[in-house]
Protein backbone atom coordinates (compact mmCIF):
# COMPACT_ATOMS: atom_id res chain seq x y z
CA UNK A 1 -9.60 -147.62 -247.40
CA UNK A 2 -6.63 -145.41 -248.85
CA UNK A 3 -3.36 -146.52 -248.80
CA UNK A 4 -2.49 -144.31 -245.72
CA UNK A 5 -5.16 -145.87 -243.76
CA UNK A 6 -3.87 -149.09 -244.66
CA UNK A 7 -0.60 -148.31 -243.47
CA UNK A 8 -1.50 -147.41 -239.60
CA UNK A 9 -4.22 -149.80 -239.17
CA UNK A 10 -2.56 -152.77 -237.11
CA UNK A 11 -1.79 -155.79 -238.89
CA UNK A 12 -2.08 -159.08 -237.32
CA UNK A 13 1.56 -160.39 -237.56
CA UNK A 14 2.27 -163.72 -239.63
CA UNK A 15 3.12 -166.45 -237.55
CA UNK A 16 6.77 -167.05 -237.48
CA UNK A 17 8.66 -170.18 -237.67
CA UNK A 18 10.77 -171.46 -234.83
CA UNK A 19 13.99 -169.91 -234.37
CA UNK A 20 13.36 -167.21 -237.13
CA UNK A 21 11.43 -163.98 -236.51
CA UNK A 22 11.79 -160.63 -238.65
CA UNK A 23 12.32 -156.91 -237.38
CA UNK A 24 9.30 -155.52 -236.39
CA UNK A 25 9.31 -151.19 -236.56
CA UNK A 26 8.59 -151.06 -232.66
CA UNK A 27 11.42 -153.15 -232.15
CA UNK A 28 14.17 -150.25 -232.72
CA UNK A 29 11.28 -147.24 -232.41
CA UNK A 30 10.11 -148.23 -229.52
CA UNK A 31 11.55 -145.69 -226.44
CA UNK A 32 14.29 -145.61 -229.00
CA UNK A 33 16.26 -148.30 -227.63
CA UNK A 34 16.26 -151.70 -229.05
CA UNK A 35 14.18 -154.41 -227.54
CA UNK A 36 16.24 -157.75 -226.44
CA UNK A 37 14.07 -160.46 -227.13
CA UNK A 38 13.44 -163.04 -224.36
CA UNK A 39 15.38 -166.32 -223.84
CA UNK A 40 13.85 -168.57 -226.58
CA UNK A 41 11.72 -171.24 -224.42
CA UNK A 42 10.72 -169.11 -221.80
CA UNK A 43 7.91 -166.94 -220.18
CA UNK A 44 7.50 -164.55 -223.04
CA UNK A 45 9.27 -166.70 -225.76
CA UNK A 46 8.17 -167.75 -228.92
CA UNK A 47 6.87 -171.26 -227.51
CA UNK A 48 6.62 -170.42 -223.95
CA UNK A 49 3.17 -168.30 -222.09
CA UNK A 50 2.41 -165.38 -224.10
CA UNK A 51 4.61 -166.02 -226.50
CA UNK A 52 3.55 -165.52 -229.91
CA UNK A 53 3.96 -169.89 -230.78
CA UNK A 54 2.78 -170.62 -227.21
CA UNK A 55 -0.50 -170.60 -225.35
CA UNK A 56 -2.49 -167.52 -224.67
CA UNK A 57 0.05 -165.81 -226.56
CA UNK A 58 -1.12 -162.34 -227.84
CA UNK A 59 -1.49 -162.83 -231.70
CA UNK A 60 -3.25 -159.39 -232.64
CA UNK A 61 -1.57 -155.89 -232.30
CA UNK A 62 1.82 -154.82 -231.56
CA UNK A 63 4.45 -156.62 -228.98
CA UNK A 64 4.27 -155.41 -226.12
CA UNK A 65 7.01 -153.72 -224.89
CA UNK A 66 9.76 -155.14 -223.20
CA UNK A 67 12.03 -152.60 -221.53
CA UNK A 68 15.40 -153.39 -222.12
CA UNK A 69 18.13 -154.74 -219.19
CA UNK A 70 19.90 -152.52 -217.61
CA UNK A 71 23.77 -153.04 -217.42
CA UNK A 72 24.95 -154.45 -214.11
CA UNK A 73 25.73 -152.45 -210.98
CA UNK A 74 29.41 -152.32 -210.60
CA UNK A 75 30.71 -154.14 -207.64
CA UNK A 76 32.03 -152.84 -204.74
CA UNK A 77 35.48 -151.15 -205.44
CA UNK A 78 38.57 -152.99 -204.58
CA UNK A 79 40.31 -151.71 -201.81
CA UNK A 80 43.46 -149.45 -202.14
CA UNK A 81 46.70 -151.70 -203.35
CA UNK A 82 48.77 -151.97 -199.98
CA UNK A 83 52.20 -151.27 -202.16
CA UNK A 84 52.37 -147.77 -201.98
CA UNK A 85 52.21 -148.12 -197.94
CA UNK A 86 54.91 -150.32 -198.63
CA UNK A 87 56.67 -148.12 -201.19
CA UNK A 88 56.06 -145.68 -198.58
CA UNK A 89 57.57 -147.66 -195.89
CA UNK A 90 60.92 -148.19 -197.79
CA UNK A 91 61.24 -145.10 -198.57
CA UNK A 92 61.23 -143.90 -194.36
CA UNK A 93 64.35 -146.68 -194.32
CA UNK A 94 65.81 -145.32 -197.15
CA UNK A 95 65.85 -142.24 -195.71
CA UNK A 96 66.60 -143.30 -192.53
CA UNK A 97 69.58 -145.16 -194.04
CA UNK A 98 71.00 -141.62 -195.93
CA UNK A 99 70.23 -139.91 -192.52
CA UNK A 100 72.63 -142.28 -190.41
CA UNK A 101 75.18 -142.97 -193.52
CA UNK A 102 75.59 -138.76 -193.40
CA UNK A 103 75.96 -138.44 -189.66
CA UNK A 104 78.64 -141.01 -189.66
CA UNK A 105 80.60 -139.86 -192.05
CA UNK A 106 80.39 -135.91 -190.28
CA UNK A 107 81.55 -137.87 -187.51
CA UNK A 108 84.53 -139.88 -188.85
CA UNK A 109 85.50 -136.49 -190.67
CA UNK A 110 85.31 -134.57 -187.23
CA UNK A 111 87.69 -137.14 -186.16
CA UNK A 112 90.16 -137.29 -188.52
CA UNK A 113 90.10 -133.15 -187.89
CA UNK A 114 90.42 -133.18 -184.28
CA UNK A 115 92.94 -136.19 -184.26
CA UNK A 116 95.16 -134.21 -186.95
CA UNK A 117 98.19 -134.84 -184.60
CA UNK A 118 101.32 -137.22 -184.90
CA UNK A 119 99.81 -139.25 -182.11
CA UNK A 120 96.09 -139.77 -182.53
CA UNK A 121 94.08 -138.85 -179.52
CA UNK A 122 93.11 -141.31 -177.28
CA UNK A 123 96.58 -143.38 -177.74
CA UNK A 124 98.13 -144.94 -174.53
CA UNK A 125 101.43 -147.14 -174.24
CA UNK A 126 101.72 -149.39 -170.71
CA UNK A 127 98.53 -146.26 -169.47
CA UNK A 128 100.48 -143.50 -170.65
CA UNK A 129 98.90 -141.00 -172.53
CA UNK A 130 100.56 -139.63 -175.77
CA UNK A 131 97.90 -138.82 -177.72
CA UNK A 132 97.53 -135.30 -179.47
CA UNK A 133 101.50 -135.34 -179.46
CA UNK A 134 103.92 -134.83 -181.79
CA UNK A 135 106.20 -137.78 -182.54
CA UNK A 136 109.61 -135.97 -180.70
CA UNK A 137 106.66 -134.88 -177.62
CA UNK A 138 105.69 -138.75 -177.25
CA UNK A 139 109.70 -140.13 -177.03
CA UNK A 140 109.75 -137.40 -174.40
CA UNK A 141 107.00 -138.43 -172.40
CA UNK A 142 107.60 -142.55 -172.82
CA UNK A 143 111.37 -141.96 -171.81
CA UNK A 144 110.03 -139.89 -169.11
CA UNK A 145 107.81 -142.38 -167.98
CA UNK A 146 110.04 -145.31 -168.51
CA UNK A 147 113.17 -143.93 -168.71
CA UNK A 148 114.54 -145.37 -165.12
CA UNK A 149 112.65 -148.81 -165.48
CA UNK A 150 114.14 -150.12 -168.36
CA UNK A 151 117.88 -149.25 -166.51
CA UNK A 152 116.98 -151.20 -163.66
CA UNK A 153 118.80 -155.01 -163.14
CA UNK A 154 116.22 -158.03 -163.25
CA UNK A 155 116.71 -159.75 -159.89
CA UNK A 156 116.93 -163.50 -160.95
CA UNK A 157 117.15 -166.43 -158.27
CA UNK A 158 119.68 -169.35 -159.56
CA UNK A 159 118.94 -172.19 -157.45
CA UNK A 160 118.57 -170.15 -153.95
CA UNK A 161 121.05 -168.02 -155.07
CA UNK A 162 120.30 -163.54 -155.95
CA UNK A 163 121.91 -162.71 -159.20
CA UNK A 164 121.52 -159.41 -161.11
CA UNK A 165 120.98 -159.17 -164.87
CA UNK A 166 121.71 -155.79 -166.05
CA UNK A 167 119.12 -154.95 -169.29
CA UNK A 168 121.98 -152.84 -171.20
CA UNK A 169 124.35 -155.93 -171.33
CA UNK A 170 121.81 -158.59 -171.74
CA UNK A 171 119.99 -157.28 -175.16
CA UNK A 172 117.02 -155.57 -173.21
CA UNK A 173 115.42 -152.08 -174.01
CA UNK A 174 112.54 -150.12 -175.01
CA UNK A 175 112.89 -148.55 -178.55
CA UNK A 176 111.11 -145.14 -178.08
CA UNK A 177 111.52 -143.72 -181.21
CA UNK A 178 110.00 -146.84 -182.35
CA UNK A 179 107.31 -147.03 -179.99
CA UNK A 180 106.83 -143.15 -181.17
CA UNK A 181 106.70 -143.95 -184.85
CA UNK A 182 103.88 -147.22 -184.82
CA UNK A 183 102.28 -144.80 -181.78
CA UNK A 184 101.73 -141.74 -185.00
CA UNK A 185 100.96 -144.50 -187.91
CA UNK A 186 97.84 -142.96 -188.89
CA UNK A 187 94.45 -145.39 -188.32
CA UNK A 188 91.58 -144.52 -190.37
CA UNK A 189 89.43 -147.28 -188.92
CA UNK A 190 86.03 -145.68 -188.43
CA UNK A 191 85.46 -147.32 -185.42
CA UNK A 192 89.35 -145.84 -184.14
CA UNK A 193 88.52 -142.42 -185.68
CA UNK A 194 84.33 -142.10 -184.22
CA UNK A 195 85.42 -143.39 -181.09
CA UNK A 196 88.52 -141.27 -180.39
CA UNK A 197 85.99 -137.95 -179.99
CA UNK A 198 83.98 -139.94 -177.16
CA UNK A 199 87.25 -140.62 -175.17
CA UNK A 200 88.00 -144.11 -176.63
CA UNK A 201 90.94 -144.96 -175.55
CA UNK A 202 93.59 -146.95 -178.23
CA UNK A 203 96.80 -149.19 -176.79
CA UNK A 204 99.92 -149.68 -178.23
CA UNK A 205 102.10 -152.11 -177.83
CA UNK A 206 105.69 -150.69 -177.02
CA UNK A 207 108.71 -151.60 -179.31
CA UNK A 208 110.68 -153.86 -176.95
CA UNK A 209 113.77 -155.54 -179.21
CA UNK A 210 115.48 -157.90 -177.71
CA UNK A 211 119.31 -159.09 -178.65
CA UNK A 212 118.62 -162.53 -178.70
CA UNK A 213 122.36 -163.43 -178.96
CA UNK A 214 123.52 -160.82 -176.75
CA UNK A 215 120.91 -162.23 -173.84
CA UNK A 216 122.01 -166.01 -174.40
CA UNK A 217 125.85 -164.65 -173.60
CA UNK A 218 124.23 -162.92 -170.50
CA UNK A 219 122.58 -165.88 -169.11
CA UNK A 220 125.59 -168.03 -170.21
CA UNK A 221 128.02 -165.41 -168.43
CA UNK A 222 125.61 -165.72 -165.48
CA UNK A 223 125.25 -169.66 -165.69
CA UNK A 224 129.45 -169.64 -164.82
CA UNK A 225 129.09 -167.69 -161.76
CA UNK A 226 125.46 -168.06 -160.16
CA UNK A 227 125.42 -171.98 -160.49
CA UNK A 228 127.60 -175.00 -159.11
CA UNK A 229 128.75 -175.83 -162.45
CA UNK A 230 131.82 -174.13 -163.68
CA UNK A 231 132.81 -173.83 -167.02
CA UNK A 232 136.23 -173.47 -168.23
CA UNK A 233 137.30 -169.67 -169.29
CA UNK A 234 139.50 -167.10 -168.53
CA UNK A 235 138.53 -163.67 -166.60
CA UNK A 236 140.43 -160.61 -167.27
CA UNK A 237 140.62 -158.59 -164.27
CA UNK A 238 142.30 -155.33 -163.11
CA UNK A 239 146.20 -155.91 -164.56
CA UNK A 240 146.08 -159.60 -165.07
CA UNK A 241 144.20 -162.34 -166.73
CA UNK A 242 142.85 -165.26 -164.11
CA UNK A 243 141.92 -168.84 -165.64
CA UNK A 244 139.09 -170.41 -164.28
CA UNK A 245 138.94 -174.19 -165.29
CA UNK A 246 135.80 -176.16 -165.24
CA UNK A 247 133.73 -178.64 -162.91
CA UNK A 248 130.35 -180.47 -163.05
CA UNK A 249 127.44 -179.14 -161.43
CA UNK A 250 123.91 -177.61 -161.45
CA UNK A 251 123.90 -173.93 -163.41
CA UNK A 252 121.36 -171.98 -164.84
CA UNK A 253 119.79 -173.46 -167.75
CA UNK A 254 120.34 -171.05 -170.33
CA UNK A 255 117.38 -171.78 -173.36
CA UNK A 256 114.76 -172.14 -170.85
CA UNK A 257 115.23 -169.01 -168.91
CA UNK A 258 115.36 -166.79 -171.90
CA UNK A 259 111.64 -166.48 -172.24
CA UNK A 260 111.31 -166.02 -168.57
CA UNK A 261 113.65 -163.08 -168.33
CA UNK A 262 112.20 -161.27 -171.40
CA UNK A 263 109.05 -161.67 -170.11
CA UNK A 264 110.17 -160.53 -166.75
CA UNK A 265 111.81 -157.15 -168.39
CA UNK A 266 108.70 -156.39 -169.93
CA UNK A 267 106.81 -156.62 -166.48
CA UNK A 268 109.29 -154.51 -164.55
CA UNK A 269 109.33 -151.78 -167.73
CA UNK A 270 105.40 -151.64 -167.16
CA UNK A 271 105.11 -151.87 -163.59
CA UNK A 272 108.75 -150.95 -162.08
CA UNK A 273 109.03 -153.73 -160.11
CA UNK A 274 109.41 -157.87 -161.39
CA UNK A 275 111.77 -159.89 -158.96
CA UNK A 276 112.98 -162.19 -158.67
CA UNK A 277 112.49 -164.14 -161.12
CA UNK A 278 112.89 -167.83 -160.61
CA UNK A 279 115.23 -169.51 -163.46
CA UNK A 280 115.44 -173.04 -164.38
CA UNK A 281 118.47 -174.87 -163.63
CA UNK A 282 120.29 -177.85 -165.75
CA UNK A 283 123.13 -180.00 -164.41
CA UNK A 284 126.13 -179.21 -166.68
CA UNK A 285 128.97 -180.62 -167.66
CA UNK A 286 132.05 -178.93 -168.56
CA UNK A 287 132.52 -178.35 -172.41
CA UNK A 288 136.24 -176.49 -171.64
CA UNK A 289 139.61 -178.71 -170.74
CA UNK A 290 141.46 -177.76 -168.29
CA UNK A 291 143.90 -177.61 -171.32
CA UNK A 292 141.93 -175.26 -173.40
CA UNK A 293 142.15 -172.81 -170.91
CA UNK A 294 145.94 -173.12 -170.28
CA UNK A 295 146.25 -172.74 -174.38
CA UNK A 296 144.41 -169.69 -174.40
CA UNK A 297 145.82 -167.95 -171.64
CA UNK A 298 149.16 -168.38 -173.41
CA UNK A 299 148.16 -167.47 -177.21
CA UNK A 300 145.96 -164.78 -176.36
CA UNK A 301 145.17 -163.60 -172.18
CA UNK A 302 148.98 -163.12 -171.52
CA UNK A 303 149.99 -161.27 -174.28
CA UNK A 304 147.10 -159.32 -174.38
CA UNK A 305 147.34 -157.77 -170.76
CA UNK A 306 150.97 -157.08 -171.47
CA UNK A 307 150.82 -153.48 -171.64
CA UNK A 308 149.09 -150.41 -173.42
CA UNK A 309 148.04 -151.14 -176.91
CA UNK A 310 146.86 -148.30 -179.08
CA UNK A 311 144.64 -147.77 -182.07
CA UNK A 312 145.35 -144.92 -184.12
CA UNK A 313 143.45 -143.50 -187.65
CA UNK A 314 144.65 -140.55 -189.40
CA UNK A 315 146.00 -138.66 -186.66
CA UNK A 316 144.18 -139.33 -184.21
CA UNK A 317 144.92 -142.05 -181.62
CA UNK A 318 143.94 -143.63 -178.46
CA UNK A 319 145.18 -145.95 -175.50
CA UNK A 320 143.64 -148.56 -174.32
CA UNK A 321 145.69 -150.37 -170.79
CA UNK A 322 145.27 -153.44 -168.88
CA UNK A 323 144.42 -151.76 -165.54
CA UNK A 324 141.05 -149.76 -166.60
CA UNK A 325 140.42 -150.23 -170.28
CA UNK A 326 140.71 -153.54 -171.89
CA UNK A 327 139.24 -155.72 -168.83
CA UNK A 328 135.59 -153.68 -170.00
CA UNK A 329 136.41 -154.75 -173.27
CA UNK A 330 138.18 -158.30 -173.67
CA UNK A 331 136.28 -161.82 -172.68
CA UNK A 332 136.14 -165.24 -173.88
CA UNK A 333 133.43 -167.45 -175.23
CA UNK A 334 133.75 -171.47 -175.40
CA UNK A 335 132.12 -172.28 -178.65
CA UNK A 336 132.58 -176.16 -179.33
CA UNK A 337 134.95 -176.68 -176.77
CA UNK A 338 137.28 -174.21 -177.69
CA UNK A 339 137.73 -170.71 -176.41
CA UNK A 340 137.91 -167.52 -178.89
CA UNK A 341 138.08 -164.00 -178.05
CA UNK A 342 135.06 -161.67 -177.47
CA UNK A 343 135.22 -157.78 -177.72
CA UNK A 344 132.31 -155.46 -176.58
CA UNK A 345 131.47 -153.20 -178.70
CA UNK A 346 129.42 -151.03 -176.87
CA UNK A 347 132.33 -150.71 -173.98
CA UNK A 348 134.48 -150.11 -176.29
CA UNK A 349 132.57 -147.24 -178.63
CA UNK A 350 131.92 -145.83 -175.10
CA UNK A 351 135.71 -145.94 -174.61
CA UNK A 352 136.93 -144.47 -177.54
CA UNK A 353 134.34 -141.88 -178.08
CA UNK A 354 134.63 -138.94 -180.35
CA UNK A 355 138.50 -139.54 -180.79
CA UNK A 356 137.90 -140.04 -184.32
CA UNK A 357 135.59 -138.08 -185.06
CA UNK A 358 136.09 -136.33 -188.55
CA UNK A 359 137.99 -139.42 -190.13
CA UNK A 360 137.05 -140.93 -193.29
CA UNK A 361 138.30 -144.37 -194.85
CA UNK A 362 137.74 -144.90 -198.49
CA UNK A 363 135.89 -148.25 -198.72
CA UNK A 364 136.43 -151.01 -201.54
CA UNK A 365 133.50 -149.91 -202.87
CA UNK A 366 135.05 -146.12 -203.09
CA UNK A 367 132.49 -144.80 -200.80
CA UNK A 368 134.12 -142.59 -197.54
CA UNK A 369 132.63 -143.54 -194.20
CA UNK A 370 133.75 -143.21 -190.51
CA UNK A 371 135.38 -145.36 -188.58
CA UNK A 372 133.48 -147.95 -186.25
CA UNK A 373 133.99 -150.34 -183.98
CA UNK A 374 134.92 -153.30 -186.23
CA UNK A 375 137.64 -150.75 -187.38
CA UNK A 376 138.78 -150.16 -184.10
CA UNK A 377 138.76 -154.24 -183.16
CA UNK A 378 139.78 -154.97 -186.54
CA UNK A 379 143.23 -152.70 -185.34
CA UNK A 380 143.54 -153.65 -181.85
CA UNK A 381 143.40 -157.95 -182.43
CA UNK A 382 146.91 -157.81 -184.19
CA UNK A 383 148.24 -155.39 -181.77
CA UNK A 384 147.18 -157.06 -178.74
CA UNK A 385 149.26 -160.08 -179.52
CA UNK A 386 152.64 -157.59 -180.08
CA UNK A 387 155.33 -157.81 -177.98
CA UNK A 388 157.19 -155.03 -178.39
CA UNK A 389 156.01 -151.27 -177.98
CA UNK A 390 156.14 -150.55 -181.87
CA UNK A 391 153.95 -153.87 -182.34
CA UNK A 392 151.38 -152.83 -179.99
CA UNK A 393 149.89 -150.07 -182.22
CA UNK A 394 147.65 -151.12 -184.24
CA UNK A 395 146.67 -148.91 -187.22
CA UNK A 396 143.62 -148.12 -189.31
CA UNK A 397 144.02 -147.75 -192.83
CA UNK A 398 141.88 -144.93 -193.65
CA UNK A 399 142.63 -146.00 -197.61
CA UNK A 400 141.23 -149.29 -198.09
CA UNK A 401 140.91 -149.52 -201.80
């Protein structure tokens, strides 16, 4: 046979050794995909049934073919990631969040734009309305309201006994202006502002000052009259001064029924009625001889009710007599068992009024102010004690440096 013939007649294959075996043509020809060779060992293999080393293996011709495997189905696909639901879900918060964030703050601004006022709207002092006002319209309308309560006496009971505190000469008001001012403080607390356009009402507490000292001298005034105790002092009545000397006995007890009184003001200011008012009492002993009064009257009560003393400044000038002016002005005041003079300041401004009006006196510091009441008592406390008409002028130097 030629060559050729040679070539395409089949050739019985050599027997191969174990775990070697050489590239056959029909191995990469075949279908044109390569052939994977069975597992060694098993149905097919080189040892195993039909393999070429094993028994009834197929020794003459070509392989047969062995188609090759297939790549494995791909599994079922995963199911969709649950994040972006829960991106998804933030971002309805988020949104959410913005959403309320921006309709508060049109809100607050609406409020701070419709409470432009001195007085934010909504404010109330003791259930009066002064919101939406300006500061002068709220003194108006809390003077208005209150004007006649915080005049009226405080009915007390001493032991049994009705007694009258009058609020002017005890220390006890309502500051309006004051009341006014923290009333128009502005209040930029959201809660304030938001709730002022849904009628949300906002209390203030009213300015109610109280002259501590001037109350105890009240009470203590009171405790000399109201009670069974007497302590020793002097009056000054119409013309003349009167001593009135001391004795044991039950009075008004003057540190415990400060609290009660203030807090008794404040209820009749709010409501227009707080009486009586029960006090606490105290037995008391007098802190004022008999001669401590008799030294007084002669140093100071006797001379002082003389006659007219006047005060003058520049050139202006005024009288004050012992029939009408200086029994509103002069007491006494035991302080350690001793007696000193008192003047009251308010009678006495009151008094004088705009007599000096328009006069200056040059301080030590070089500054020009006018005259007060210390100037005036400063004047009058010499001139009291004169004896003669000349020495019963007292003058203010209007030059003091």
């Amino acid at each position: 046979m030629s060559d050729d013939t040679a070539v395409l007649t089949p050739q019985k294959p050599a027997p191969e050794r174990p775990g070697e075996r050489e590239h056959v043509s029909g191995d990469t020809l075949t279908s044109g995909l390569p052939v994977v060779p069975p597992a060694a060992g098993g149905p097919g293999g080189p040892f195993g049934p039909g393999g070429p080393g094993g028994p009834g293996a197929h020794r003459d011709g070509p392989l047969p073919h062995t188609p090759p495997r297939l790549p494995e189905p791909l599994g079922e696909p995963e199911p969709a990631s649950s994040t972006p639901a829960k991106k998804k879900g933030r971002s309805k918060l988020v949104l959410l969040g913005v959403a309320v964030v921006v309709a508060g703050a049109g809100l607050y601004g609406a409020g701070l734009l419709m409470g432009h006022a001195d007085v934010p709207k909504g404010t109330t002092v003791l259930g009066v309305d002064i919101g939406g006002s300006t500061h002068d319209e709220a003194v108006k309308k809390l003077d208005a309201a209150f004007g006649e309560r915080t005049a009226l006496p405080l009915a007390l009971d001493v032991d049994g006994k009705q007694a009258e505190l009058k609020p002017a000469q005890a220390g006890l008001s309502l500051d309006s202006e004051e009341t006014a001012r923290t009333a128009a403080a502005s209040d930029y607390n959201p809660v304030t502002v938001i709730g002022s356009l849904f009628g949300q009402q906002r209390e203030v507490e009213p300015s109610m000052p109280v002259d501590q000292e001037k109350l105890a001298d009240a009470l203590d005034r009171l405790a000399g009259t109201a009670g069974s105790a007497v302590e020793g002092s002097i009056s000054f009545d119409s013309g003349k001064p009167v001593p009135v000397y001391g004795k044991a006995g039950k009075t008004l007890d003057v540190k415990g029924s400060v609290n009660a009184v203030e807090q008794a003001y404040r209820t009749q200011v709010a409501t227009g009625k707080a009486g009586p008012v029960a006090v606490p009492m105290a037995t008391r002993e007098p802190t004022v001889s008999k001669a401590e009064v008799d030294r007084m009257m002669k140093e100071f009560a006797v001379p002082a009710m003389s006659g007219i003393v006047t005060v003058k400044a520049g050139n202006a000038s005024i009288p004050f007599g012992p029939e009408r002016s200086l029994p509103q002005i002069l007491s006494v005041q035991a302080v350690d068992g001793k007696l000193v003079e008192k003047y009251d300041q308010a009678a006495l401004k009151k008094l004088y009024g705009n007599t000096f009006d328009g006069v200056l006196i040059t301080r030590g510091t070089g500054d020009k102010t006018p005259v007060t009441p210390e100037d005036v008592i400063g004047a009058m406390r010499q001139a009291l004690l004169g004896t003669t008409p000349a020495e019963r002028v007292g003058v203010i130097e209007t030059d003091a440096s």
